[in-house]
Protein backbone atom coordinates (compact mmCIF):
# COMPACT_ATOMS: atom_id res chain seq x y z
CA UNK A 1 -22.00 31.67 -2.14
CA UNK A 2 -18.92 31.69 0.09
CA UNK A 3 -18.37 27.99 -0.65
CA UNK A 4 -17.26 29.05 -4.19
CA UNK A 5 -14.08 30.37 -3.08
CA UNK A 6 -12.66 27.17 -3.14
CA UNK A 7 -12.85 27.82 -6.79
CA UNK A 8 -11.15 31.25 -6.56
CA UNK A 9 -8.69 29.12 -4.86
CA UNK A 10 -8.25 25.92 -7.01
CA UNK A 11 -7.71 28.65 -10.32
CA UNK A 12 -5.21 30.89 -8.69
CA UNK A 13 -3.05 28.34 -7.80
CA UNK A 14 -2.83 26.58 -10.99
CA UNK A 15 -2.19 30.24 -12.58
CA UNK A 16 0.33 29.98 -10.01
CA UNK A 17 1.57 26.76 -11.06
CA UNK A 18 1.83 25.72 -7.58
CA UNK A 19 1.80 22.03 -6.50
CA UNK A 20 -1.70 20.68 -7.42
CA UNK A 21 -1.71 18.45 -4.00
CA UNK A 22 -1.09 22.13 -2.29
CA UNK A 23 -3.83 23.87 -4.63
CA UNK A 24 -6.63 20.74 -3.93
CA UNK A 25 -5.83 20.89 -0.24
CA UNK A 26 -6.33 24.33 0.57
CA UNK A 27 -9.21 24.40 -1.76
CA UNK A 28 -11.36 22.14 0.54
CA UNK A 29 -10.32 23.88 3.62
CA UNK A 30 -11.32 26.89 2.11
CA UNK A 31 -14.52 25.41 1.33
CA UNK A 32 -15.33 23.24 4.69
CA UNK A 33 -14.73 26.75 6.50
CA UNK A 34 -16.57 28.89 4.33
CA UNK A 35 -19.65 26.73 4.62
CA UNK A 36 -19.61 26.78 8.40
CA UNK A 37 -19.60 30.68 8.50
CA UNK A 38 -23.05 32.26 9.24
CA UNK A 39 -23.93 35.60 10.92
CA UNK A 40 -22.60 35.46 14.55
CA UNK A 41 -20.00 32.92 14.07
CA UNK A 42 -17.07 33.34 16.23
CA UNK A 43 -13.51 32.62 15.88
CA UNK A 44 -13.78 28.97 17.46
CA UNK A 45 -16.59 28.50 15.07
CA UNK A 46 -14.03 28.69 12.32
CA UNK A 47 -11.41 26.51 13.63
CA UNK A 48 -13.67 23.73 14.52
CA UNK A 49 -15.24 23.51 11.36
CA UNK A 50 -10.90 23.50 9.80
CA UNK A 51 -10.48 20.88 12.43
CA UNK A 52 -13.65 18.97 11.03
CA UNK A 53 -12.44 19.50 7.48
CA UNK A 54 -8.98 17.95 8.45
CA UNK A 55 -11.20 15.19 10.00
CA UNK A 56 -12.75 14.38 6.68
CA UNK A 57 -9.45 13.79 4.91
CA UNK A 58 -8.24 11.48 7.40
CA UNK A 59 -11.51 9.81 7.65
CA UNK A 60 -11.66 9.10 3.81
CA UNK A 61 -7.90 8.16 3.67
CA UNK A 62 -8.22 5.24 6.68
CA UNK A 63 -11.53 4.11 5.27
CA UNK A 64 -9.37 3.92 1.39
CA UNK A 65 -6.69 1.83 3.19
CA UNK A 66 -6.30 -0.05 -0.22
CA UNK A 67 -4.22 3.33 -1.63
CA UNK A 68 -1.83 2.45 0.92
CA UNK A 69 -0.02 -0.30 -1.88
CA UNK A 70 1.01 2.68 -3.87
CA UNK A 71 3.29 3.51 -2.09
CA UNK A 72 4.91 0.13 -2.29
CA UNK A 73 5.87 0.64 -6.50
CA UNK A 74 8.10 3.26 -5.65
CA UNK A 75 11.09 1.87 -3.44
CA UNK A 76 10.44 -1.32 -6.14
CA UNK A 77 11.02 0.83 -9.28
CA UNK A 78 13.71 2.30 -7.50
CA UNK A 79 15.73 -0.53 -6.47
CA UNK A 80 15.02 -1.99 -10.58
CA UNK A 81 16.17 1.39 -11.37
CA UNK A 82 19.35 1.20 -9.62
CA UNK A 83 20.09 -2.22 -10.91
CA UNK A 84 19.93 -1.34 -14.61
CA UNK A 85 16.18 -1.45 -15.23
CA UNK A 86 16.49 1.75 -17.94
CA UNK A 87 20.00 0.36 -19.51
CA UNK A 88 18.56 -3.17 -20.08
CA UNK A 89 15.47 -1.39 -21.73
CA UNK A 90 17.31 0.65 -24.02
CA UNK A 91 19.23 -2.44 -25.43
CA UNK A 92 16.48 -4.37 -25.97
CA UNK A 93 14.77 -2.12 -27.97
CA UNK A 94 18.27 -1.25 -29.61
CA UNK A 95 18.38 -5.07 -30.96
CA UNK A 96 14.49 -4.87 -33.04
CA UNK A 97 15.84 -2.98 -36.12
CA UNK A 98 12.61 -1.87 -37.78
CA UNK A 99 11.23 0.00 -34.12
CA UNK A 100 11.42 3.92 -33.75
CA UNK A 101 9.87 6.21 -30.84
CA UNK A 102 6.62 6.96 -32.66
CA UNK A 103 6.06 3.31 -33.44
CA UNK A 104 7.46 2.10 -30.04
CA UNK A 105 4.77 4.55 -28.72
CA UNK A 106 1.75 3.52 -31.16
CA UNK A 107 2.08 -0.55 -29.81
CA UNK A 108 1.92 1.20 -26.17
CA UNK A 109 -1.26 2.94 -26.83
CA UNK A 110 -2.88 -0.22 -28.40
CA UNK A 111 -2.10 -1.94 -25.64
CA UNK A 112 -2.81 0.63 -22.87
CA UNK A 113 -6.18 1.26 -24.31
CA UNK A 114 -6.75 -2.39 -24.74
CA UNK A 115 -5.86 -3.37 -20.64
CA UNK A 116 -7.41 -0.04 -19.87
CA UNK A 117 -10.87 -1.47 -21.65
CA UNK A 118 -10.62 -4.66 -19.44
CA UNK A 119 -10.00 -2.45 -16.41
CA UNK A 120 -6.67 -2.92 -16.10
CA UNK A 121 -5.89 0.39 -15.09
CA UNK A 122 -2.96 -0.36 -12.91
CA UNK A 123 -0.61 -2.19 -15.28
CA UNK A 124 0.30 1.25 -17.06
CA UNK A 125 1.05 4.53 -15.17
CA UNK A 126 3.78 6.99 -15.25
CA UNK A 127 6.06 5.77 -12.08
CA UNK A 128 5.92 1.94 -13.02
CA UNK A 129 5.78 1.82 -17.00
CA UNK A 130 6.56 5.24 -18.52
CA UNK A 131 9.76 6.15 -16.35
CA UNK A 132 11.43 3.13 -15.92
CA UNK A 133 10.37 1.08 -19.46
CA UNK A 134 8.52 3.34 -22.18
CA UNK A 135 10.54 6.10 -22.20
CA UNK A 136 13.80 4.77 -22.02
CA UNK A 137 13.14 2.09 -24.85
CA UNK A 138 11.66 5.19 -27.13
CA UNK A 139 15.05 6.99 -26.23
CA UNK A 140 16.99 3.76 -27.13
CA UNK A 141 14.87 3.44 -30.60
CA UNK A 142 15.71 6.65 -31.35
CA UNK A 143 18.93 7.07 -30.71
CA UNK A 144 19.60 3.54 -32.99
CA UNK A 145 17.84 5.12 -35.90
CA UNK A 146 20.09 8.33 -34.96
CA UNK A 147 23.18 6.16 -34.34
CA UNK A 148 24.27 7.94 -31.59
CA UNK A 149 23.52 9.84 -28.50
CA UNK A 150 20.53 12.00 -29.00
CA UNK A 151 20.31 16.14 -28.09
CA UNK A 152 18.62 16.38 -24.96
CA UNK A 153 16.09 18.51 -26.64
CA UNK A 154 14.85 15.14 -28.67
CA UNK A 155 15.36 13.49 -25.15
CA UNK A 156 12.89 15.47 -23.59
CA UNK A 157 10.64 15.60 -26.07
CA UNK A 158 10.13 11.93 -26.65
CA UNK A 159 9.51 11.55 -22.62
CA UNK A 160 6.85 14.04 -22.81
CA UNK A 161 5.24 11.94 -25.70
CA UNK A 162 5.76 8.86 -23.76
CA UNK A 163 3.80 10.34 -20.97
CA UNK A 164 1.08 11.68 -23.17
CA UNK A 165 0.48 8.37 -24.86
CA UNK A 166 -0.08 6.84 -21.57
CA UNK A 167 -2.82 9.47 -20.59
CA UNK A 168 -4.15 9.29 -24.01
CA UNK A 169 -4.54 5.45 -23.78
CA UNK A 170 -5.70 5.48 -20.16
CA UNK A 171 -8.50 8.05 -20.78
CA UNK A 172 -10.26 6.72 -23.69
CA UNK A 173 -8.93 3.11 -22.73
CA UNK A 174 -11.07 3.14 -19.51
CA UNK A 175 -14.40 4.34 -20.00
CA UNK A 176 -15.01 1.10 -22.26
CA UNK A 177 -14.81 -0.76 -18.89
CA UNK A 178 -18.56 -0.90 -17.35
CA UNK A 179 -17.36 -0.95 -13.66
CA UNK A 180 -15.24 2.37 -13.90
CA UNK A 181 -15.64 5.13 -12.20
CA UNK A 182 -16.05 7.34 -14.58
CA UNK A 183 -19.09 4.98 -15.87
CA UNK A 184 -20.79 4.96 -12.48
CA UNK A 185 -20.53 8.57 -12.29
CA UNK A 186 -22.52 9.69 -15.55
CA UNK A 187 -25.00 6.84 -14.71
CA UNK A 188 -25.57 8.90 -11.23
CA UNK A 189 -26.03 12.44 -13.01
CA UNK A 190 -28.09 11.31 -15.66
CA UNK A 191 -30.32 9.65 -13.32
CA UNK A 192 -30.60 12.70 -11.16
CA UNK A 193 -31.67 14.82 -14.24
CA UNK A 194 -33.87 12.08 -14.84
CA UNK A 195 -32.56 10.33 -17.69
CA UNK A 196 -32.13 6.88 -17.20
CA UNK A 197 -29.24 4.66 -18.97
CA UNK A 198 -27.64 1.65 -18.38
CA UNK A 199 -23.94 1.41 -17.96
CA UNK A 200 -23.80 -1.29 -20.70
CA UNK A 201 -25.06 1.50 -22.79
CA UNK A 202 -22.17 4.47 -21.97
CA UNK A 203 -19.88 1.65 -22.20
CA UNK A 204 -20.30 0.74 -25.98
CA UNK A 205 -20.93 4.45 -27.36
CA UNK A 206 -17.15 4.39 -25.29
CA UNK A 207 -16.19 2.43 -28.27
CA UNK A 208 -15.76 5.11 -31.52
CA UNK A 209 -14.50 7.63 -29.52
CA UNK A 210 -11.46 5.52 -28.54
CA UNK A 211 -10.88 4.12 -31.71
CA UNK A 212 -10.82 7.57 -33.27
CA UNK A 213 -8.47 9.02 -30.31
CA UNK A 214 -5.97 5.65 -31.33
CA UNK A 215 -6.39 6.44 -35.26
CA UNK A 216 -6.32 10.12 -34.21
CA UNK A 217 -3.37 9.60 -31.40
CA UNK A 218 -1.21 6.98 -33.86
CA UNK A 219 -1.42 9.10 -36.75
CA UNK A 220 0.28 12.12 -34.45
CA UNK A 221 3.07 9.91 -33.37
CA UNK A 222 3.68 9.16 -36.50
CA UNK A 223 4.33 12.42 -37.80
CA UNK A 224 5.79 13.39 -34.13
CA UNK A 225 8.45 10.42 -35.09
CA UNK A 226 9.38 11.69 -38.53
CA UNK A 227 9.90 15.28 -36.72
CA UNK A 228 12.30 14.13 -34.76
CA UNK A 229 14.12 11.76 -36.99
CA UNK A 230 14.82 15.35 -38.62
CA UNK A 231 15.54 17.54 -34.94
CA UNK A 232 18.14 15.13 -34.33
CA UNK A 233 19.58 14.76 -37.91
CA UNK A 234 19.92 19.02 -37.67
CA UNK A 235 21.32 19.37 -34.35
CA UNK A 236 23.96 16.77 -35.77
CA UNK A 237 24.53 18.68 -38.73
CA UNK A 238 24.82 22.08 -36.56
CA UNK A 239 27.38 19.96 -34.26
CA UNK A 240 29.64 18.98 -37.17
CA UNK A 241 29.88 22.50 -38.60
């Protein structure tokens, strides 16, 4: 029962609100040294087995050598960041008169769920789409239907959308894809329980339940888009008096 203090540990820190990286990490070290204690075990019985644990991360990060590209996007969207990337997105979007954020946002789930379902997981994401090209072009939409600079409480607000819809789309998006993860791992557990399914099978009854999270999703925006339309027209209001 030991090994359930990694649990202890995982919801404490989140309570916390510490770094989930930090949380995760200490979590299996927790857990890779409680399972090595027994009755008699020494001292050096419990650092070997934290020395073993340590082992097993570095073991399954050289044998994943692939996540390794990562790293790669971020100098990349830096350097497009520095040279205007944002700016250039903000007056594109400021030229299409009939966009707004919550519509902006409602073409990016369509077409994050729709390369998600193909198993194009990778061309979406938070560092390389939402930072440097969704969010700013929902800001720029915005602030032409405002026709000006918006509060920053709008500001913020519209990022944290931006983000959402890219979970949103990602999460129901994928599981449509027969070679995800996700797929391969309820094909596993219902085997074990002895239930058998083919992945063909999860991957179709995938289908309603991201076509209601889109109608479900766009319908949100929507209203989210009319809310701010009126956040900014008050805080303008409240500046002019």
């Amino acid at each position: 029962m030991l090994v359930l203090l990694g649990i202890v540990v995982v919801v404490a820190g989140f309570v916390a609100r510490i770094n989930p990286l930090l949380v995760i990490l200490a979590a299996a070290l927790v857990t890779g040294i409680c399972a090595a204690v027994a009755p008699g075990v020494n001292l050096a019985a419990l650092s070997e087995a934290g020395v073993a644990t340590l082992a097993a991360f570095g073991d399954a990060f050289n044998d994943n050598r692939y996540f390794h590209v990562v790293w790669l996007i971020l100098p990349v969207i830096g350097l497009l960041e520095r040279a205007g990337l944002q700016e250039r997105a903000r007056m594109l979007i400021g030229k299409v008169k009939a966009a707004s954020a919550g519509r902006l946002l409602v073409a990016y789930l369509f077409i994050r769920q729709t390369t998600s379902a193909l198993g194009l997981t990778s061309l979406g994401g938070h560092p390389q789409m939402v930072r440097p090209l969704v969010a700013p072009m929902a800001e720029g939409a915005a602030e032409v239907e405002a026709g000006g600079e918006l509060p920053d409480k709008a500001r913020f607000r519209i990022r944290g959308m931006s983000a959402a819809t890219d979970n949103i789309g990602l999460f129901f998006g994928e599981d449509i894809f027969i070679a995800i993860g996700s797929i391969i791992l309820m094909v596993g557990f219902l085997e074990q329980a002895g239930i058998t399914v083919e992945p063909l099978q999860l991957s179709v009854w995938a289908i309603p339940t991201a076509i209601a999270a889109f109608v479900v999703h766009g319908v949100r925006l929507l209203i989210w888009d009319r809310d701010v339309r009126k956040s900014v027209a008050a805080s303008k209001s409240e500046a002019g008096q």
